[in-house]
Protein backbone atom coordinates (compact mmCIF):
# COMPACT_ATOMS: atom_id res chain seq x y z
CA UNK A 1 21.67 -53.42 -105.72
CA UNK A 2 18.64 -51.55 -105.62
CA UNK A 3 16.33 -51.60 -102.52
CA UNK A 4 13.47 -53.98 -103.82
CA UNK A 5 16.00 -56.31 -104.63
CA UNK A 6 17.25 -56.27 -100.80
CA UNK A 7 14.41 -56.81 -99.56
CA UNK A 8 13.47 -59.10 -101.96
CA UNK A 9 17.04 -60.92 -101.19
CA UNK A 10 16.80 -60.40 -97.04
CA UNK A 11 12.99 -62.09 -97.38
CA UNK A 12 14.17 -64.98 -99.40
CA UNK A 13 16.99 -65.74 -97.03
CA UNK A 14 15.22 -65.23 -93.63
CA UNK A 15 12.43 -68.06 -95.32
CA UNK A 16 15.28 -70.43 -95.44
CA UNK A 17 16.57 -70.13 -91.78
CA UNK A 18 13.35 -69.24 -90.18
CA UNK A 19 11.53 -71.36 -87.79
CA UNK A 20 8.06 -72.94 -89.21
CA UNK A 21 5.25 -70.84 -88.34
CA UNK A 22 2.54 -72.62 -86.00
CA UNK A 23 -0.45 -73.86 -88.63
CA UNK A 24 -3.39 -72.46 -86.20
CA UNK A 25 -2.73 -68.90 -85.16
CA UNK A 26 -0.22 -68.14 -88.15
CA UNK A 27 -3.39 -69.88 -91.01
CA UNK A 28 -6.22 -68.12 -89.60
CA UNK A 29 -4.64 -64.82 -90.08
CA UNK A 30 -2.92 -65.57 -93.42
CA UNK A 31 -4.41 -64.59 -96.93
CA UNK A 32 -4.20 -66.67 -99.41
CA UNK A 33 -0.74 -65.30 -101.07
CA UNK A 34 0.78 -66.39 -97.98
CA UNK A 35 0.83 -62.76 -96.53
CA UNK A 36 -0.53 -62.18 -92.88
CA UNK A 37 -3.71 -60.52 -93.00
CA UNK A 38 -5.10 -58.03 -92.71
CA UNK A 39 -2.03 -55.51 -93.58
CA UNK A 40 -1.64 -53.31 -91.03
CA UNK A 41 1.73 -51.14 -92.20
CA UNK A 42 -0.83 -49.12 -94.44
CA UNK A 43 -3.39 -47.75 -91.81
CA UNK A 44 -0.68 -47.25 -89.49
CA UNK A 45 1.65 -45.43 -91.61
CA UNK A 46 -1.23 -43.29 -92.62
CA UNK A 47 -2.57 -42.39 -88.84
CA UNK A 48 0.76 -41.42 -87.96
CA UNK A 49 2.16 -39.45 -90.67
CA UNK A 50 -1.25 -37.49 -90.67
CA UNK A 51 -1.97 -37.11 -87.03
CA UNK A 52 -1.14 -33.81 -87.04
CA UNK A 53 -3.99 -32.36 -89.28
CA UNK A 54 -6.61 -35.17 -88.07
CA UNK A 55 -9.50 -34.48 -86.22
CA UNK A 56 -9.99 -35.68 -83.07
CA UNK A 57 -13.23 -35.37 -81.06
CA UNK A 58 -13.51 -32.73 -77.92
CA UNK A 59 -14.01 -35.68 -75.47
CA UNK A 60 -10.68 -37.88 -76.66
CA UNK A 61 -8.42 -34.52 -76.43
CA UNK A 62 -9.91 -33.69 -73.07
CA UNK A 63 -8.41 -36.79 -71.76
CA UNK A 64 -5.18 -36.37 -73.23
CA UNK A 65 -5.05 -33.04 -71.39
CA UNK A 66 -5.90 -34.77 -67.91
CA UNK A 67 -3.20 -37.67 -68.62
CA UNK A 68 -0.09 -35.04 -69.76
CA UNK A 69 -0.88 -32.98 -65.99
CA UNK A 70 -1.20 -36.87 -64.25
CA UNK A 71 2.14 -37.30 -65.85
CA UNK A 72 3.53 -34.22 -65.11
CA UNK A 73 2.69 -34.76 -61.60
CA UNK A 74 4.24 -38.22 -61.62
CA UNK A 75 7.07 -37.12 -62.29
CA UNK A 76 7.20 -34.17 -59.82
CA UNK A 77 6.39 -36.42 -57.04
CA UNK A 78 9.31 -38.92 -57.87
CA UNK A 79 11.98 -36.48 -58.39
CA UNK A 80 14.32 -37.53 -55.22
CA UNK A 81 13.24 -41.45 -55.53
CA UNK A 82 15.90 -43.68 -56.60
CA UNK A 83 15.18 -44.74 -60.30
CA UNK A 84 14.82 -40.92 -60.99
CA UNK A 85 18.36 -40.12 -59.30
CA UNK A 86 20.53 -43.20 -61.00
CA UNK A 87 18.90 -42.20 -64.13
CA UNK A 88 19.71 -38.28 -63.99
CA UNK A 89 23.06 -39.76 -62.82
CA UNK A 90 23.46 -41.94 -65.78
CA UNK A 91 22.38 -39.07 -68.26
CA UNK A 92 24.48 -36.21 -66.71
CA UNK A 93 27.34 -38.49 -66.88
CA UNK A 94 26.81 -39.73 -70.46
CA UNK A 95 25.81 -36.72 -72.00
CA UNK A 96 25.57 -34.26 -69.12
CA UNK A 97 27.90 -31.46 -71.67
CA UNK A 98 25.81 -31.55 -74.62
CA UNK A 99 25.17 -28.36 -76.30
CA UNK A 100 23.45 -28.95 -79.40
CA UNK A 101 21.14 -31.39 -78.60
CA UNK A 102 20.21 -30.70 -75.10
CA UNK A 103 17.26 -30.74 -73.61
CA UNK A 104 15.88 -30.43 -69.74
CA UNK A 105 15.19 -33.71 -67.63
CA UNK A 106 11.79 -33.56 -66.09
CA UNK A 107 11.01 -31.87 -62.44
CA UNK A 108 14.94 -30.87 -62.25
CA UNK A 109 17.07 -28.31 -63.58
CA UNK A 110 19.37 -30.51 -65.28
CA UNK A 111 19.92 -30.85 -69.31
CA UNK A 112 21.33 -33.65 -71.13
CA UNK A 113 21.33 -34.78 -74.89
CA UNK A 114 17.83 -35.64 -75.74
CA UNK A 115 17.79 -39.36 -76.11
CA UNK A 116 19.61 -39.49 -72.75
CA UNK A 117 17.07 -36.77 -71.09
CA UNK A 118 14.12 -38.82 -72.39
CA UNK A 119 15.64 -41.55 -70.87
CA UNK A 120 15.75 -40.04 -67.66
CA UNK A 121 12.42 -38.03 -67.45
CA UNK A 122 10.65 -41.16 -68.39
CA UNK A 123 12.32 -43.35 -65.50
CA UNK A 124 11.73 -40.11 -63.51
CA UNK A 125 7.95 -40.29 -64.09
CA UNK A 126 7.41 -43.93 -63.30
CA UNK A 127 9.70 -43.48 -60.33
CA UNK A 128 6.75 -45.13 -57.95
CA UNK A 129 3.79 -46.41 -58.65
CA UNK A 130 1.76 -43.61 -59.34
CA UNK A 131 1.45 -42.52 -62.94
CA UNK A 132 -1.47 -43.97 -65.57
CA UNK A 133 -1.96 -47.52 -67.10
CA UNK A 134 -3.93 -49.53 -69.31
CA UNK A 135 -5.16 -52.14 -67.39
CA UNK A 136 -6.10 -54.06 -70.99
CA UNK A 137 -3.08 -53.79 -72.43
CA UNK A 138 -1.00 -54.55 -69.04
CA UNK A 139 1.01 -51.07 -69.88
CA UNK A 140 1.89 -47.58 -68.62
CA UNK A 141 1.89 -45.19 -71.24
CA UNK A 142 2.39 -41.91 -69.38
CA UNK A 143 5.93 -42.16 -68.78
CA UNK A 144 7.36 -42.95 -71.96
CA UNK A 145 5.22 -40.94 -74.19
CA UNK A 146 4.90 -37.54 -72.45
CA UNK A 147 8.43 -37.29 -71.35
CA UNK A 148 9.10 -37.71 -75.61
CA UNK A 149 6.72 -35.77 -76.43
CA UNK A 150 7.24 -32.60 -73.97
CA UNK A 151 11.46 -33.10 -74.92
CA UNK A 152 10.42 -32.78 -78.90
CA UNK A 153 8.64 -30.04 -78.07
CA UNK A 154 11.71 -28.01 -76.10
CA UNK A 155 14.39 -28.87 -78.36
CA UNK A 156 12.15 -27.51 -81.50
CA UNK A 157 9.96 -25.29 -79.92
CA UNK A 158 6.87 -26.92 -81.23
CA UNK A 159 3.20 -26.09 -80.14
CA UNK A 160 0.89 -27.19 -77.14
CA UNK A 161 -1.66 -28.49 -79.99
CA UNK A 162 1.19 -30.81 -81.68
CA UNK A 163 2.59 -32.13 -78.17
CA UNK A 164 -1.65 -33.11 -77.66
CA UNK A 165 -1.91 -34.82 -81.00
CA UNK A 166 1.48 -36.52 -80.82
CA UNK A 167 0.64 -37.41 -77.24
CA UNK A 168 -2.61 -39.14 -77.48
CA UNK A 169 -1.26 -40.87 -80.96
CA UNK A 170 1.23 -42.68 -78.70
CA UNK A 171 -1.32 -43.63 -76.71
CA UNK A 172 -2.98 -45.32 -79.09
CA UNK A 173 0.08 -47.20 -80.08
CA UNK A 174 0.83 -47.78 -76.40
CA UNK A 175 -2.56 -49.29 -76.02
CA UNK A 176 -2.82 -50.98 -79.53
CA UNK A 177 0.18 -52.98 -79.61
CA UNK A 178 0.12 -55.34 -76.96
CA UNK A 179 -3.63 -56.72 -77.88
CA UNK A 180 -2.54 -56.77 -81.35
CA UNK A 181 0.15 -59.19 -80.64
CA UNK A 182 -2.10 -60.75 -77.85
CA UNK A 183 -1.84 -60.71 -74.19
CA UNK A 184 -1.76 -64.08 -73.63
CA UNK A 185 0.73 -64.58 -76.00
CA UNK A 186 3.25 -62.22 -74.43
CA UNK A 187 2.74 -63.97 -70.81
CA UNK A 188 3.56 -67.39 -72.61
CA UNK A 189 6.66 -65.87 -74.68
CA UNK A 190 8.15 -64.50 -71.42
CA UNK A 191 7.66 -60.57 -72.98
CA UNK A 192 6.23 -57.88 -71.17
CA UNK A 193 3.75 -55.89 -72.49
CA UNK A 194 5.02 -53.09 -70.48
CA UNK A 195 8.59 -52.31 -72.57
CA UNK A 196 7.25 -53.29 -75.70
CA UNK A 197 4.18 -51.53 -76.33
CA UNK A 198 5.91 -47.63 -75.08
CA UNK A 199 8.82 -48.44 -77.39
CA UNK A 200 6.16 -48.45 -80.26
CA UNK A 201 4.03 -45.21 -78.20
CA UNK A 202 7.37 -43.01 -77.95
CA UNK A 203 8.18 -43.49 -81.72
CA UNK A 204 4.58 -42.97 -82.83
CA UNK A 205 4.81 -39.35 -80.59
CA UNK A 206 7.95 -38.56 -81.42
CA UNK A 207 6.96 -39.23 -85.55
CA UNK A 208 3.70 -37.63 -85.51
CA UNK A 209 6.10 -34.16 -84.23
CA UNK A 210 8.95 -34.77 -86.30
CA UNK A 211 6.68 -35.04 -89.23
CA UNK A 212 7.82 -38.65 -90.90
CA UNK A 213 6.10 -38.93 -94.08
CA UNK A 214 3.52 -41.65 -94.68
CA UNK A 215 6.18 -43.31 -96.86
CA UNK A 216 8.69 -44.06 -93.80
CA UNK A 217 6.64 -44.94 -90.94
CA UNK A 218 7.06 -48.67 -92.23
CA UNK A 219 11.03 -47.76 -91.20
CA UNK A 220 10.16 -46.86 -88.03
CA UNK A 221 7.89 -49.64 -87.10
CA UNK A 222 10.76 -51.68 -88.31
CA UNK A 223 13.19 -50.57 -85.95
CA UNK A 224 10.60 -50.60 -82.85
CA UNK A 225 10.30 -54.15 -83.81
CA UNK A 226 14.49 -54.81 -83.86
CA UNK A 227 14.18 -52.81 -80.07
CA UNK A 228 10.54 -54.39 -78.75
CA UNK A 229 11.50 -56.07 -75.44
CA UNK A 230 11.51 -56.55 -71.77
CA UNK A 231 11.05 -59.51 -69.22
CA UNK A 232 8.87 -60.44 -67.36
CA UNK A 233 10.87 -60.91 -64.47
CA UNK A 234 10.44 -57.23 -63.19
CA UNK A 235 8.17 -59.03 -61.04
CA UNK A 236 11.28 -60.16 -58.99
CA UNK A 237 12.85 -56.39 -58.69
CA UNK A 238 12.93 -54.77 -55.29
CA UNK A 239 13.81 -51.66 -55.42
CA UNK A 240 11.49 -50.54 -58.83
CA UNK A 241 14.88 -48.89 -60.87
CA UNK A 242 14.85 -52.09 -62.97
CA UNK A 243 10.51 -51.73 -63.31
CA UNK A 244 11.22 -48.47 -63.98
CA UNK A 245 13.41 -49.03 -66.64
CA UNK A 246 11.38 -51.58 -68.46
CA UNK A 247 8.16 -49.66 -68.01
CA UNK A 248 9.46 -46.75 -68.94
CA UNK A 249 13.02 -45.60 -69.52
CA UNK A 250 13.83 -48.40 -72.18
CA UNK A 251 10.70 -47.91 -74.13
CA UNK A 252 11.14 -43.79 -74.14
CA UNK A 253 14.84 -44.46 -75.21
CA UNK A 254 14.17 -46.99 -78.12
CA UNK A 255 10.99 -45.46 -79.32
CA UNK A 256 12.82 -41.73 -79.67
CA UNK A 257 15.81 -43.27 -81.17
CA UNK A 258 13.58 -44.85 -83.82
CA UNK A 259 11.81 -41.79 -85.06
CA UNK A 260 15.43 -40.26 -85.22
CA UNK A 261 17.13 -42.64 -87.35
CA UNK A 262 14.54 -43.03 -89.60
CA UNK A 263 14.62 -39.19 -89.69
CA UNK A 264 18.43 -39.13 -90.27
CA UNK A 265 18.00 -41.36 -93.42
CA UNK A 266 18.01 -45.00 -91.67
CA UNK A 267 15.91 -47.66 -94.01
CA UNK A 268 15.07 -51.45 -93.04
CA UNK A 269 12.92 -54.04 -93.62
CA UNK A 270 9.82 -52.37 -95.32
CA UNK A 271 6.17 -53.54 -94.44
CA UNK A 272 8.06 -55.65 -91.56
CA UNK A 273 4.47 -56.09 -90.10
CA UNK A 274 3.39 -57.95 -92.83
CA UNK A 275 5.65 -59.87 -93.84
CA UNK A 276 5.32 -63.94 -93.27
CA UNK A 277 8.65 -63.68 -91.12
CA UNK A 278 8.27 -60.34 -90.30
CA UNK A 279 7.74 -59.26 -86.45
CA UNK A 280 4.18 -60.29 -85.68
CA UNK A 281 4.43 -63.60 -87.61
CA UNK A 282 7.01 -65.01 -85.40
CA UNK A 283 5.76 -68.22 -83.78
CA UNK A 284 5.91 -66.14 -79.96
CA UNK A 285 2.68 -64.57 -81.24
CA UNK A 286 1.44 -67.10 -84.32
CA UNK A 287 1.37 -70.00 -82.01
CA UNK A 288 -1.59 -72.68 -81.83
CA UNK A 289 -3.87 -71.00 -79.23
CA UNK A 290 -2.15 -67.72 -79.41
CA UNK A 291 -4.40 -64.98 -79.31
CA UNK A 292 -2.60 -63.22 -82.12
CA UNK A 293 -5.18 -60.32 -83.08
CA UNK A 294 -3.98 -57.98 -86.17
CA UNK A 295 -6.80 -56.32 -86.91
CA UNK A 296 -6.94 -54.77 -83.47
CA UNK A 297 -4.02 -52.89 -84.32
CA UNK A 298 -5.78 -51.31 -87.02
CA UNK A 299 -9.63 -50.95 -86.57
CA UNK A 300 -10.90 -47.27 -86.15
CA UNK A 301 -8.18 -45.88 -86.42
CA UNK A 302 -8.60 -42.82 -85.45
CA UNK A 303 -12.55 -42.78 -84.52
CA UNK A 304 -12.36 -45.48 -81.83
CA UNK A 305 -9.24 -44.38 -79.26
CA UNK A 306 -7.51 -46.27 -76.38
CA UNK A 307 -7.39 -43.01 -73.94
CA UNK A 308 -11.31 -43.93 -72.20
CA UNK A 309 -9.62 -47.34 -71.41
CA UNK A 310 -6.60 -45.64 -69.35
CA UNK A 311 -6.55 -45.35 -65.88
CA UNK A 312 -5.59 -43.18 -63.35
CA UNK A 313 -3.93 -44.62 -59.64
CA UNK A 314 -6.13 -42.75 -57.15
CA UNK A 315 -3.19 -43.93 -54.48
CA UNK A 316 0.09 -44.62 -54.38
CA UNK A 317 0.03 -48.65 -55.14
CA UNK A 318 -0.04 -50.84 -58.21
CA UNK A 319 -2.99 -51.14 -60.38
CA UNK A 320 -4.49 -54.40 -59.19
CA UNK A 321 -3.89 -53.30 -55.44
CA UNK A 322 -5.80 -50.53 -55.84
CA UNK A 323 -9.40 -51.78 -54.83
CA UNK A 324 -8.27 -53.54 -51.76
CA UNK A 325 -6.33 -50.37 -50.42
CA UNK A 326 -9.36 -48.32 -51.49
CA UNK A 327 -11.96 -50.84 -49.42
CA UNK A 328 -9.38 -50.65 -46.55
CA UNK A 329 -9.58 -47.18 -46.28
CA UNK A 330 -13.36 -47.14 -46.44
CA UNK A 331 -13.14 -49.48 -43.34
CA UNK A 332 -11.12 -47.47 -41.46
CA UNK A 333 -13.17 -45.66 -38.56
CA UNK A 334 -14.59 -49.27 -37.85
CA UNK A 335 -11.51 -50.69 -36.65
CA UNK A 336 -9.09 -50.93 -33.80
CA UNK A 337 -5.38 -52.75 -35.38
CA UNK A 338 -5.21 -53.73 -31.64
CA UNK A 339 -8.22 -55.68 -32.21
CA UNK A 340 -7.97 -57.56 -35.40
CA UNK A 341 -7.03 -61.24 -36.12
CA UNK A 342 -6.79 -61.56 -39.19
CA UNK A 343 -7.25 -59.98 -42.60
CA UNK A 344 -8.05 -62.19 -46.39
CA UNK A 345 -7.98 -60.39 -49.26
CA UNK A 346 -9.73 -62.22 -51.99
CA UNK A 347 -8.47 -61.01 -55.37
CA UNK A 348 -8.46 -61.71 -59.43
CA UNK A 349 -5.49 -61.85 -61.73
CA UNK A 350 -2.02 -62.29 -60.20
CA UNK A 351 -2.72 -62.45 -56.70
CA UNK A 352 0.30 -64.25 -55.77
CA UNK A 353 2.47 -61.09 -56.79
CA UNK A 354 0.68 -58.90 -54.43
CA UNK A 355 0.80 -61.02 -51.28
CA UNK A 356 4.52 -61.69 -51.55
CA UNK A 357 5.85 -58.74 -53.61
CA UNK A 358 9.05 -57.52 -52.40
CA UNK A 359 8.04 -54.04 -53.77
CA UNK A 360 6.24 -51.91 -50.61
CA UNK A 361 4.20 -50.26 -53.26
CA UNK A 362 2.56 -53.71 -54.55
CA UNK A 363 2.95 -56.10 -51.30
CA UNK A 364 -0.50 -55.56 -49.79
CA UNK A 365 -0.04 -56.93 -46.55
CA UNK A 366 2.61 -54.37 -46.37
CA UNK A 367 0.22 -51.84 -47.79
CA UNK A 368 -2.82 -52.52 -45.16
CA UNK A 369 -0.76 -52.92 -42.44
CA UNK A 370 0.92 -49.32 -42.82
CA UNK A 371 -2.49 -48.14 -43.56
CA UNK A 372 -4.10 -49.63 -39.74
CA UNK A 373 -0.73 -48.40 -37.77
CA UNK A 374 -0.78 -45.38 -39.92
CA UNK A 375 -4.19 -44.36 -40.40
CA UNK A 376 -3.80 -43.27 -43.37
CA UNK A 377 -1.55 -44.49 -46.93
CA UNK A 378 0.85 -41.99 -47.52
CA UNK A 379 3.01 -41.49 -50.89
CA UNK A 380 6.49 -42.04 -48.99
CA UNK A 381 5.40 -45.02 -46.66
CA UNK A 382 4.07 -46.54 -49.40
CA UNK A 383 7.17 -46.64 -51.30
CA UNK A 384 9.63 -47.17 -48.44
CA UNK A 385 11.92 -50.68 -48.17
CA UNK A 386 13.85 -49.36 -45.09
CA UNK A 387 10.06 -49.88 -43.40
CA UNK A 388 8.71 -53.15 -44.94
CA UNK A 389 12.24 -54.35 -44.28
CA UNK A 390 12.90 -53.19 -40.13
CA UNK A 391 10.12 -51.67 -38.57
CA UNK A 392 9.27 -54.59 -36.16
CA UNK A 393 5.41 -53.13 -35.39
CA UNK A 394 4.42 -53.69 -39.59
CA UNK A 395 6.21 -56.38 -39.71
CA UNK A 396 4.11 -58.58 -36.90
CA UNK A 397 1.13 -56.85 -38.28
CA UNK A 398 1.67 -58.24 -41.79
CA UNK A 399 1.93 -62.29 -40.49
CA UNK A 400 -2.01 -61.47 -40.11
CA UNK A 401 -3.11 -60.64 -43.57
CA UNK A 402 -3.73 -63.05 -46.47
CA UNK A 403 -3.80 -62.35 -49.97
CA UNK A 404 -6.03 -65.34 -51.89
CA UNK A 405 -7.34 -65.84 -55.34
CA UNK A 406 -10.80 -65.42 -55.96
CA UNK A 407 -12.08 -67.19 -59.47
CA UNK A 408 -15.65 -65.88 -59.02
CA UNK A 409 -13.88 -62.18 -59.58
CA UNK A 410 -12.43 -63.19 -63.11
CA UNK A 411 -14.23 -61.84 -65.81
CA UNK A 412 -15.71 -64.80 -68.27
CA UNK A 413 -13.25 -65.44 -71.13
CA UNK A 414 -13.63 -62.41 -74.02
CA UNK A 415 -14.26 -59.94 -71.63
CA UNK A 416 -12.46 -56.72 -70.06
CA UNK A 417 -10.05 -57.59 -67.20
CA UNK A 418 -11.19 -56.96 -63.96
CA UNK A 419 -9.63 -54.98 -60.91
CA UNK A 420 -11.90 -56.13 -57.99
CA UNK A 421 -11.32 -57.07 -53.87
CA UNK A 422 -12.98 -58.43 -51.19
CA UNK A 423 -11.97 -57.69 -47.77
CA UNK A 424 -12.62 -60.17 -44.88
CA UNK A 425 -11.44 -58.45 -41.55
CA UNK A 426 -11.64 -60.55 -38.39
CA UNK A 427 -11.67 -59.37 -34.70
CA UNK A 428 -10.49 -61.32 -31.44
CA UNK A 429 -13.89 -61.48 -30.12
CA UNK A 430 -15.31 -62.62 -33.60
CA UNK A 431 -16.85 -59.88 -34.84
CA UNK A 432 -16.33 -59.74 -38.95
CA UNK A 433 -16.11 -57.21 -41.26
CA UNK A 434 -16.33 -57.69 -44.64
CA UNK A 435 -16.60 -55.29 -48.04
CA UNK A 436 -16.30 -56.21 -51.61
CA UNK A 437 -14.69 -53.40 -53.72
CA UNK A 438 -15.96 -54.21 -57.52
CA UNK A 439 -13.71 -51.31 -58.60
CA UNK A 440 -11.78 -48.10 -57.55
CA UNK A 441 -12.50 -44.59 -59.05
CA UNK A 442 -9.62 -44.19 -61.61
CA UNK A 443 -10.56 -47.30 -63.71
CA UNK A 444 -11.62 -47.32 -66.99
CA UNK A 445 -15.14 -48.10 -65.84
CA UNK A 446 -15.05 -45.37 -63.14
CA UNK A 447 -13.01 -42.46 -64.09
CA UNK A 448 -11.77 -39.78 -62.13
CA UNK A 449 -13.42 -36.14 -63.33
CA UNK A 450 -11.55 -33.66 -64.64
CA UNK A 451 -11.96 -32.06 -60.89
CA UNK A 452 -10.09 -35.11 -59.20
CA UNK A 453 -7.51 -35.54 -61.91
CA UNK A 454 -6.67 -31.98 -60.59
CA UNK A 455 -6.98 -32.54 -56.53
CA UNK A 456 -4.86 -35.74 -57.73
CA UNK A 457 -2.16 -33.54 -59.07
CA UNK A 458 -1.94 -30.64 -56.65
CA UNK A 459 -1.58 -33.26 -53.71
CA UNK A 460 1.69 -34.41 -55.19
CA UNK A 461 3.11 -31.02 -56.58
CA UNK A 462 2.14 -28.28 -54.17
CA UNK A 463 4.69 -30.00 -51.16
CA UNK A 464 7.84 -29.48 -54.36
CA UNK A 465 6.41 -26.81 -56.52
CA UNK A 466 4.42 -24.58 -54.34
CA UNK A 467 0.88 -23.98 -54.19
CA UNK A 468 1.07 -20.92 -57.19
CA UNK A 469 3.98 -22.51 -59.10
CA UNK A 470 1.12 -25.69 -59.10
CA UNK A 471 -1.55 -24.05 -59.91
CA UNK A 472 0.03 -22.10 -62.80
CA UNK A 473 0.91 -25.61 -63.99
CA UNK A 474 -2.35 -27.11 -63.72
CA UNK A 475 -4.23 -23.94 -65.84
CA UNK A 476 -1.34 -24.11 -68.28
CA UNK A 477 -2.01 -28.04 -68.98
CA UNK A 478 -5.68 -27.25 -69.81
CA UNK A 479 -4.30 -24.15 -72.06
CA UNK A 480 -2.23 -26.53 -73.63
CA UNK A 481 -4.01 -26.10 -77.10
CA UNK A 482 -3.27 -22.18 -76.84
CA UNK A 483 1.05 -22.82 -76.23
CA UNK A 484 3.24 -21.76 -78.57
CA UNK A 485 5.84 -23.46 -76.98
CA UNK A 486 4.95 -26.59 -75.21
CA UNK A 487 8.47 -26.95 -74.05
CA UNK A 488 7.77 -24.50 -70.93
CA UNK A 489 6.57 -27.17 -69.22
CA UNK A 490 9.92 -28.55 -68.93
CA UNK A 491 10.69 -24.93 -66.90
CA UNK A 492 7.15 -25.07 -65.08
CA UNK A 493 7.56 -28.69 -63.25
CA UNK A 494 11.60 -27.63 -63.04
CA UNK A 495 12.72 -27.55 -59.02
């Protein structure tokens, strides 16, 4: 049987036991033919397959520079946390003995077969919550895509300018994806943004370096869609190996090991995208009132980019905590812990996650009550359960604060989420402090410089790496076009 007459077979079948699509979202974004519009596998296959020879701007591959060291740095820093050590675990014992396709796990010494060492560098670099995300696309594309991207580069000795391309092309992907299928729609469904959209980010990298032809990126989009998942019930996770997996580790994993089949001669559904059953015609994301978008997935490609909408954690929290730690710490030399009453936080978005977060790293009354015993937010503290869970003095201090919702912070329906705070601090004698925090440097709207990225960086490698190893690190990432071999950075964040 030849191919078109599988898929013409496979398409005929999967319209008899398919479930209905729903009339609104699935009819407005359905030509007339009955085909979802517009097609998407096209542009895709074509910015992927060519993304080694494009052009991209000076600005755009700037960024990509300052988001590889941020990674890089990530995963330094969470080298000896727990996700990082159960995944190195998992890999050494899996695959620990591989010869011919072995390849280093980041900031250790340690090889394993590349799928597996992918697997662990990318839990490695989301290991706490410090690496990038895209706050509009609820993701965290560092992780996932420079771990693939850096291991590609090792095992074939490919070039600092391909790991760039193939870095900020998965990215794109990263960032792409989970508009394109809509946010809202994921929430509903139950899916998380964050372990689909770096499934389709690693495969993009990892194709752009292996060099798929235009012809069988439909292949691999197929088989991210087959591997496309997660939960949202990360939420729930304490100790951040299971967040770490779906944010990162699963997507690297699935993502790689779609570019590889498809390079070892794998074939599936073709056009999968556009198909009326295919994966973004399901009803999860065709629903009435979805906010199914195709064309997002599509327009500019490759003259509009998603890397000026990703962020940067200036400290050691989740995204959305980030402006209330940030006001906190601007408060600081007012106040007197002995002296306060009570704290409100008055936040957007999902407020009720970072009030009673079992997570240090996203409970904020945790967060500001470490910060007034403390005097300071620290990367360990931050991160440690043994504290939020038995040191009596945080623990009183956290019955005083109050997380809250605040509508007036949401932005108007269309727009850009936004990552706001405002901090109400009351003292026993009355006195009131109060600071509204409309953003923190690191968001889209408020970038970090080039300078900061770098501060950023050397504060979490120098402790490991050593102030010259560090250094050598940082002006290597900024040489990156100039590598031969981008794979040394594997042996520069080694320890």
């Amino acid at each position: 049987m030849t191919a078109n007459r599988r898929q013409a077979l496979g398409a005929s079948l999967l319209a008899l036991f398919a479930p209905a699509a729903a009339a609104t979202g699935a009819q407005a974004q359905t030509a007339a033919s009955g085909n979802p519009t517009p097609p998407v596998t096209g542009p895709l296959s074509k910015f992927i397959a060519n993304s080694q020879a494009m052009a991209i701007d000076a600005e755009t591959l700037d960024l990509g520079r300052r988001h590889i060291l941020d990674t890089l740095a990530s995963a330094v820093a969470c080298r000896d946390l727990e996700p990082s050590v159960l995944a190195r675990r998992f890999a050494d014992a899996h695959s620990g003995d591989a010869r011919r396709s072995a390849v280093t796990i980041l900031a250790t010494k340690k090889k394993a077969a590349m799928i597996d060492a992918v697997f662990a560098s990318a839990m490695t670099a989301h290991g706490a919550e410090i690496n990038d995300f895209i706050p509009s696309a609820l993701v965290q594309p560092g992780p996932a895509v420079v771990s693939t991207a850096i291991a590609l580069a090792e095992k074939r000795k490919l070039s600092g300018k391909a790991v760039l391309n193939a870095v900020i092309v998965g990215y794109e992907l990263c960032g792409r994806i989970p508009k394109a299928l809509g946010n809202a729609n994921l929430r509903e469904s139950g899916m998380a943004n964050h372990g689909i959209a770096p499934t389709f980010g690693a495969a993009a990298t990892a194709a752009s370096l292996i060099g798929l032809p235009e012809d069988r990126i439909s292949d691999l989009l197929t088989y991210c869609s087959q591997q496309a998942s997660g939960s949202w019930q990360w939420l729930m996770d304490v100790e951040h190996v299971e967040k770490s997996f779906v944010f990162a580790g699963m997507g690297a994993r699935a993502g790689l090991q779609a570019a590889l089949f498809v390079e070892h001669g794998f074939r599936g559904v073709r056009d999968n995208m556009d198909q009326p059953t295919g994966f973004m015609n399901q009803g999860m994301f065709s629903r009435a009132g979805g906010d199914l978008n195709r064309r997002y997935l599509i327009e500019d490609l490759g003259k509009r980019w998603e890397m000026p909408m990703t962020a940067y954690k200036k400290y050691p929290s989740g995204g959305p905590a980030q402006p209330a730690v940030d006001g906190l710490l601007k408060l600081l030399p007012q106040l007197n812990k002995d002296t306060i009453q009570s704290i409100r936080i008055e936040m957007p978005g999902r407020w009720q996650a970072f009030r009673d977060a079992a997570m240090p790293a996203l409970n904020l009354r945790y967060l500001f009550s470490i910060i007034l015993i403390d005097r300071r937010l620290d990367f360990v503290s931050a991160q440690s359960l043994e504290r939020m869970a038995n040191d009596a003095a945080v623990k009183a201090f956290m019955t005083k604060v109050d997380v809250v919702h605040d509508p007036k912070q949401e932005a108007p329906p269309g727009q850009e989420r936004v990552e706001s705070a405002r901090i109400i601090i009351v003292e026993t004698g009355g006195k009131r402090h109060e600071l509204f925090v409309p953003y923190v440097t690191g968001f889209p709207s408020h970038p970090m410089s080039k300078a900061e990225v770098e501060d950023k960086a050397r504060g979490l490698m120098t402790p490991i790496l050593g102030a010259a190893r560090t250094q050598m690190l940082i002006d290597q990432v900024w040489a990156i076009d100039t590598m031969k071999n981008a794979g040394g950075f594997a042996r520069l964040v080694a320890s």
